[in-house]
Protein backbone atom coordinates (compact mmCIF):
# COMPACT_ATOMS: atom_id res chain seq x y z
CA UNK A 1 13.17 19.02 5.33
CA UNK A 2 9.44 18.40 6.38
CA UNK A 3 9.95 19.76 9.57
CA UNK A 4 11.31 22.70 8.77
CA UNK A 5 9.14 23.60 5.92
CA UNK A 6 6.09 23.05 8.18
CA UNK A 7 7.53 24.23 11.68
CA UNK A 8 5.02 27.20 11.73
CA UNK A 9 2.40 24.37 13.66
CA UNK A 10 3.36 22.12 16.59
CA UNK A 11 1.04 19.08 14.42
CA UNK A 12 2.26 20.12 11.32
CA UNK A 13 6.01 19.42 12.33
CA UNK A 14 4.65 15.73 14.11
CA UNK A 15 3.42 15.42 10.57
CA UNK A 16 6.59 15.98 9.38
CA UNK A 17 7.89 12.76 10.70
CA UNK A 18 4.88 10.82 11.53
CA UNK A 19 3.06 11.17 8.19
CA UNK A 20 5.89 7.92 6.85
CA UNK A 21 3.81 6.03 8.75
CA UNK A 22 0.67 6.59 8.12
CA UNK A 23 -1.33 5.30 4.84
CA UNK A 24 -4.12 5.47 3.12
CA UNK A 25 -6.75 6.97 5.12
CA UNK A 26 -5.91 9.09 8.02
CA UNK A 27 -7.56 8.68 11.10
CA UNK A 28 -10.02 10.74 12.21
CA UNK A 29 -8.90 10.20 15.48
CA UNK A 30 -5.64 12.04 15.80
CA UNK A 31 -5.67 15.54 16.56
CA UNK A 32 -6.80 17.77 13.67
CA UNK A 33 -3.73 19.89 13.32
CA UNK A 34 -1.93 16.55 13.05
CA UNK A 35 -3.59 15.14 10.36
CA UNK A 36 -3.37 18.34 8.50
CA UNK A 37 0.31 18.28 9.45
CA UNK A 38 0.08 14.49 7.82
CA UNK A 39 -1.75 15.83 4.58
CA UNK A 40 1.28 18.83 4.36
CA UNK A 41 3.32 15.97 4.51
CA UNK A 42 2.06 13.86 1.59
CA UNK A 43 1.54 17.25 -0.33
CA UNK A 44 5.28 17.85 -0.30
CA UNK A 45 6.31 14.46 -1.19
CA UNK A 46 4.15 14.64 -4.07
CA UNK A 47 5.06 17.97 -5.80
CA UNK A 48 8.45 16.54 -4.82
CA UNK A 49 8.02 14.20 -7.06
CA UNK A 50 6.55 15.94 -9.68
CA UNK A 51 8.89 19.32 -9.80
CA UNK A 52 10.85 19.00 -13.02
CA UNK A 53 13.91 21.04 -10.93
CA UNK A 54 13.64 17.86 -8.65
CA UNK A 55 13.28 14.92 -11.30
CA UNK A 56 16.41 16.70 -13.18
CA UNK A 57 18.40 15.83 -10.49
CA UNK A 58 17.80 12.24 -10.59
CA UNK A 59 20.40 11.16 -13.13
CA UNK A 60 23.33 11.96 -11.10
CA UNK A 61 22.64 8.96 -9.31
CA UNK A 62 23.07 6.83 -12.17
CA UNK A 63 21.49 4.04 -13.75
CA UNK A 64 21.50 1.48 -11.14
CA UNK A 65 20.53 3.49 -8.18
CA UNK A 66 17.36 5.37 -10.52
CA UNK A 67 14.39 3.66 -9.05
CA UNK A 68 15.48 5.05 -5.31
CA UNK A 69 16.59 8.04 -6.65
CA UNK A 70 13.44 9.96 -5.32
CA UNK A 71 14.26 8.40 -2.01
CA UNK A 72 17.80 9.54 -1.62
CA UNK A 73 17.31 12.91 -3.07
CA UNK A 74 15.17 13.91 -0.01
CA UNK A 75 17.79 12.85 2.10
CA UNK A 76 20.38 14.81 0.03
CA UNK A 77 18.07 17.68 0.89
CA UNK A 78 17.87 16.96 4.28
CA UNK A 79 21.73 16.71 4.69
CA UNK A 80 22.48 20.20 2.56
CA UNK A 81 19.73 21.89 4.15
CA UNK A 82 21.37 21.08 7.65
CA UNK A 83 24.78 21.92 6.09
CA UNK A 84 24.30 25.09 4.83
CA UNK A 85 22.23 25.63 7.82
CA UNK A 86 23.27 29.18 8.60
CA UNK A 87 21.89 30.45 4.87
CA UNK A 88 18.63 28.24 4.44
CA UNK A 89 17.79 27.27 8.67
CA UNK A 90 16.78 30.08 10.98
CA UNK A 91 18.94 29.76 14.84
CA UNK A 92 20.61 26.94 15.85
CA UNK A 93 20.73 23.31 14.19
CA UNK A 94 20.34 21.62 17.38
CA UNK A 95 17.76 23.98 18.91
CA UNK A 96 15.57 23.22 16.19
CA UNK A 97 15.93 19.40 15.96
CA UNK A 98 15.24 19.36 20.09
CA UNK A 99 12.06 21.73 19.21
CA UNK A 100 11.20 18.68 16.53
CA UNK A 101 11.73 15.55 18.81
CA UNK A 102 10.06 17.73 22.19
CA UNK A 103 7.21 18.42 19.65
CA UNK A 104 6.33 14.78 18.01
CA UNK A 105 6.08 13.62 21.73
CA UNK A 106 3.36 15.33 22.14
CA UNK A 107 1.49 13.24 19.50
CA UNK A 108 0.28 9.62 19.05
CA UNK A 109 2.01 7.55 17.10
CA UNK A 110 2.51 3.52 16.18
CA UNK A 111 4.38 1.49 17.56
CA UNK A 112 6.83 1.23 14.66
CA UNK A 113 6.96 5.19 14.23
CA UNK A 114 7.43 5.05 18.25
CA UNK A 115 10.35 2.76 17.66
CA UNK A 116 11.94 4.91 15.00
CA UNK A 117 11.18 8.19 17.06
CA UNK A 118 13.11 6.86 20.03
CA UNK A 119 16.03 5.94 18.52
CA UNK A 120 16.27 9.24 16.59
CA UNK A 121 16.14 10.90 19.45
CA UNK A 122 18.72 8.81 21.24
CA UNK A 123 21.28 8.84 18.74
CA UNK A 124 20.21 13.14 18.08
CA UNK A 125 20.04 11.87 14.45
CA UNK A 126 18.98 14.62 12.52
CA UNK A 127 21.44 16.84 14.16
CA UNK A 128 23.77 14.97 12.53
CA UNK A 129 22.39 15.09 8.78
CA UNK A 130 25.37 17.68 8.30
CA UNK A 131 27.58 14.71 8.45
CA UNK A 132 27.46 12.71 4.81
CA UNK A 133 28.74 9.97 6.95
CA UNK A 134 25.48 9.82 8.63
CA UNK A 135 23.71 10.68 5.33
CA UNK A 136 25.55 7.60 3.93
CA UNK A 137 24.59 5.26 6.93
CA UNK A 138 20.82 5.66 6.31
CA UNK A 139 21.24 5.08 2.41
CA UNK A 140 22.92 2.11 3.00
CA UNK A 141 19.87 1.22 5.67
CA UNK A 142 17.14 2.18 2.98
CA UNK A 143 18.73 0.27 0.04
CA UNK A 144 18.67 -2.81 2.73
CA UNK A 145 14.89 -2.42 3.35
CA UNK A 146 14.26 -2.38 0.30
CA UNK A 147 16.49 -5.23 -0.69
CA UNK A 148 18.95 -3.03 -2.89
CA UNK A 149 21.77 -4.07 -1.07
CA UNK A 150 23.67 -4.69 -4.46
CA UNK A 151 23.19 -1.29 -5.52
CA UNK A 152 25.12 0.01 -2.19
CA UNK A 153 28.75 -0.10 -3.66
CA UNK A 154 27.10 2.97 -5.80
CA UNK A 155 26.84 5.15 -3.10
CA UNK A 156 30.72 6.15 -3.17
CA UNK A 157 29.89 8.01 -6.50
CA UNK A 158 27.50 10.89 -4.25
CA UNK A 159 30.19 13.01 -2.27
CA UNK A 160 32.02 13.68 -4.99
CA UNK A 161 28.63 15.22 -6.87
CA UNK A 162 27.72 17.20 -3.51
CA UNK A 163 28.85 20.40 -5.63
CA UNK A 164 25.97 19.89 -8.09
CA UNK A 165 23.61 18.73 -5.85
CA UNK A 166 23.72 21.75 -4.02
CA UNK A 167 23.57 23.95 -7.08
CA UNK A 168 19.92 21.90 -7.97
CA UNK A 169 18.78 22.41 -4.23
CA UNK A 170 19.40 26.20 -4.93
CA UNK A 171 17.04 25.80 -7.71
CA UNK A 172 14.34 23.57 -6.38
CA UNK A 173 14.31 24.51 -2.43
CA UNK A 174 13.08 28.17 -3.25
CA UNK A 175 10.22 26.38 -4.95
CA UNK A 176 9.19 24.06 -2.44
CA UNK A 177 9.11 26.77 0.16
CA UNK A 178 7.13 29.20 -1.83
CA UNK A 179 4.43 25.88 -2.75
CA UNK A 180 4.54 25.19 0.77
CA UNK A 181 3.85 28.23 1.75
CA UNK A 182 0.99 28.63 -0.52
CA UNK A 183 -0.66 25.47 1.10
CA UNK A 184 -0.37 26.79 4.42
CA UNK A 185 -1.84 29.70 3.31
CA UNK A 186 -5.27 27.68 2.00
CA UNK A 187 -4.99 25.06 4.39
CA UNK A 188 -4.39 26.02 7.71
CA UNK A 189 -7.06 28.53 9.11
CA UNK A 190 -7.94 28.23 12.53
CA UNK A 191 -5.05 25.75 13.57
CA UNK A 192 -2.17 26.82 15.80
CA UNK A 193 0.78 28.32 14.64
CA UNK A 194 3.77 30.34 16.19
CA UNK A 195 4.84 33.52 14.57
CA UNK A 196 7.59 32.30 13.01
CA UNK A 197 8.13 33.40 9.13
CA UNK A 198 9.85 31.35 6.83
CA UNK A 199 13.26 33.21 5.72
CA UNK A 200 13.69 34.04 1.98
CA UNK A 201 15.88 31.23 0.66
CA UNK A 202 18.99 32.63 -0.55
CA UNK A 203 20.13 31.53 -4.01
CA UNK A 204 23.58 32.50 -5.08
């Protein structure tokens, strides 16, 4: 979702994936239109986080898996974006997530993003996001990091709920485009950008 709401700027899509591992301060050593790609980043996560349309949608996770909820509804995004990539994406799936991995290795990045990025790319993971399978593999990675292994067994009760999940992304994605667009709007004068427009989400 990060890269593709900010793919209008090469830095801004390394942001996309490279601002998870970057805290607190951001260098002012990387290249300007990546850490304004970085700052697009945190900006999204925020009003993420904030949007009531978004925090509605937390309590079909239930009551044990709450405090990640956050967490695993931007990968829900992620995998109904890619899904019902032919309404909400723009050309093809895999073009765009070749575009994305071409793009961030362009940038610098740590040695633990560099790690991540490589096996991404090896495994063409976000290609893939279309797949709850996949979508289900990286829960069950996150809940391990952060040592929610016992909340795992949840995770069956998702796919059945993929209906209503998709009606709140239709209700919160048109949102976070039009915010996101806004920010670009006051943010990113004089950087890069292609001439790509962001398509009108369509909401049924």
């Amino acid at each position: 979702m990060h890269c593709w709401l900010a793919r209008r700027c090469e830095g801004h899509i390394a942001g996309g994936f490279l601002g998870d591992f970057v805290k607190g301060r951001i260098p002012n050593a990387l290249p300007e239109d990546l850490q304004q790609g970085i700052r697009l980043h945190r900006y999204i996560d925020r009003i993420s986080n904030q949007m009531p349309e978004m925090r509605e949608t937390y309590w079909r996770f239930g009551t044990s898996l709450r405090r990640v909820a956050p967490i695993l509804l931007d990968l829900i995004a992620d995998h109904l974006l890619a899904k019902q990539w032919e309404r909400h994406g723009q050309g093809d799936l895999e073009q765009f997530t070749a575009r994305c991995y071409a793009t961030i290795s362009k940038y610098p990045m740590s040695d633990e993003a560099k790690r991540v990025y490589k096996y991404v790319k090896k495994v063409d993971l976000w290609k893939t996001y279309d797949d709850f399978g996949t979508m289900v593999t990286v829960m069950h990675r996150i809940l391990k990091r952060l040592k929610f292994t016992d909340r795992a067994p949840e995770l069956v009760n998702i796919k059945p709920k993929l209906d209503d999940f998709y009606q709140d992304f239709l209700k919160y994605y048109p949102i976070l485009v039009h915010k996101t667009d806004q920010w670009l709007q006051q943010h990113s004068n004089g950087l890069t950008s292609t001439t790509e427009t962001i398509p009108t989400p369509i909401v049924q």
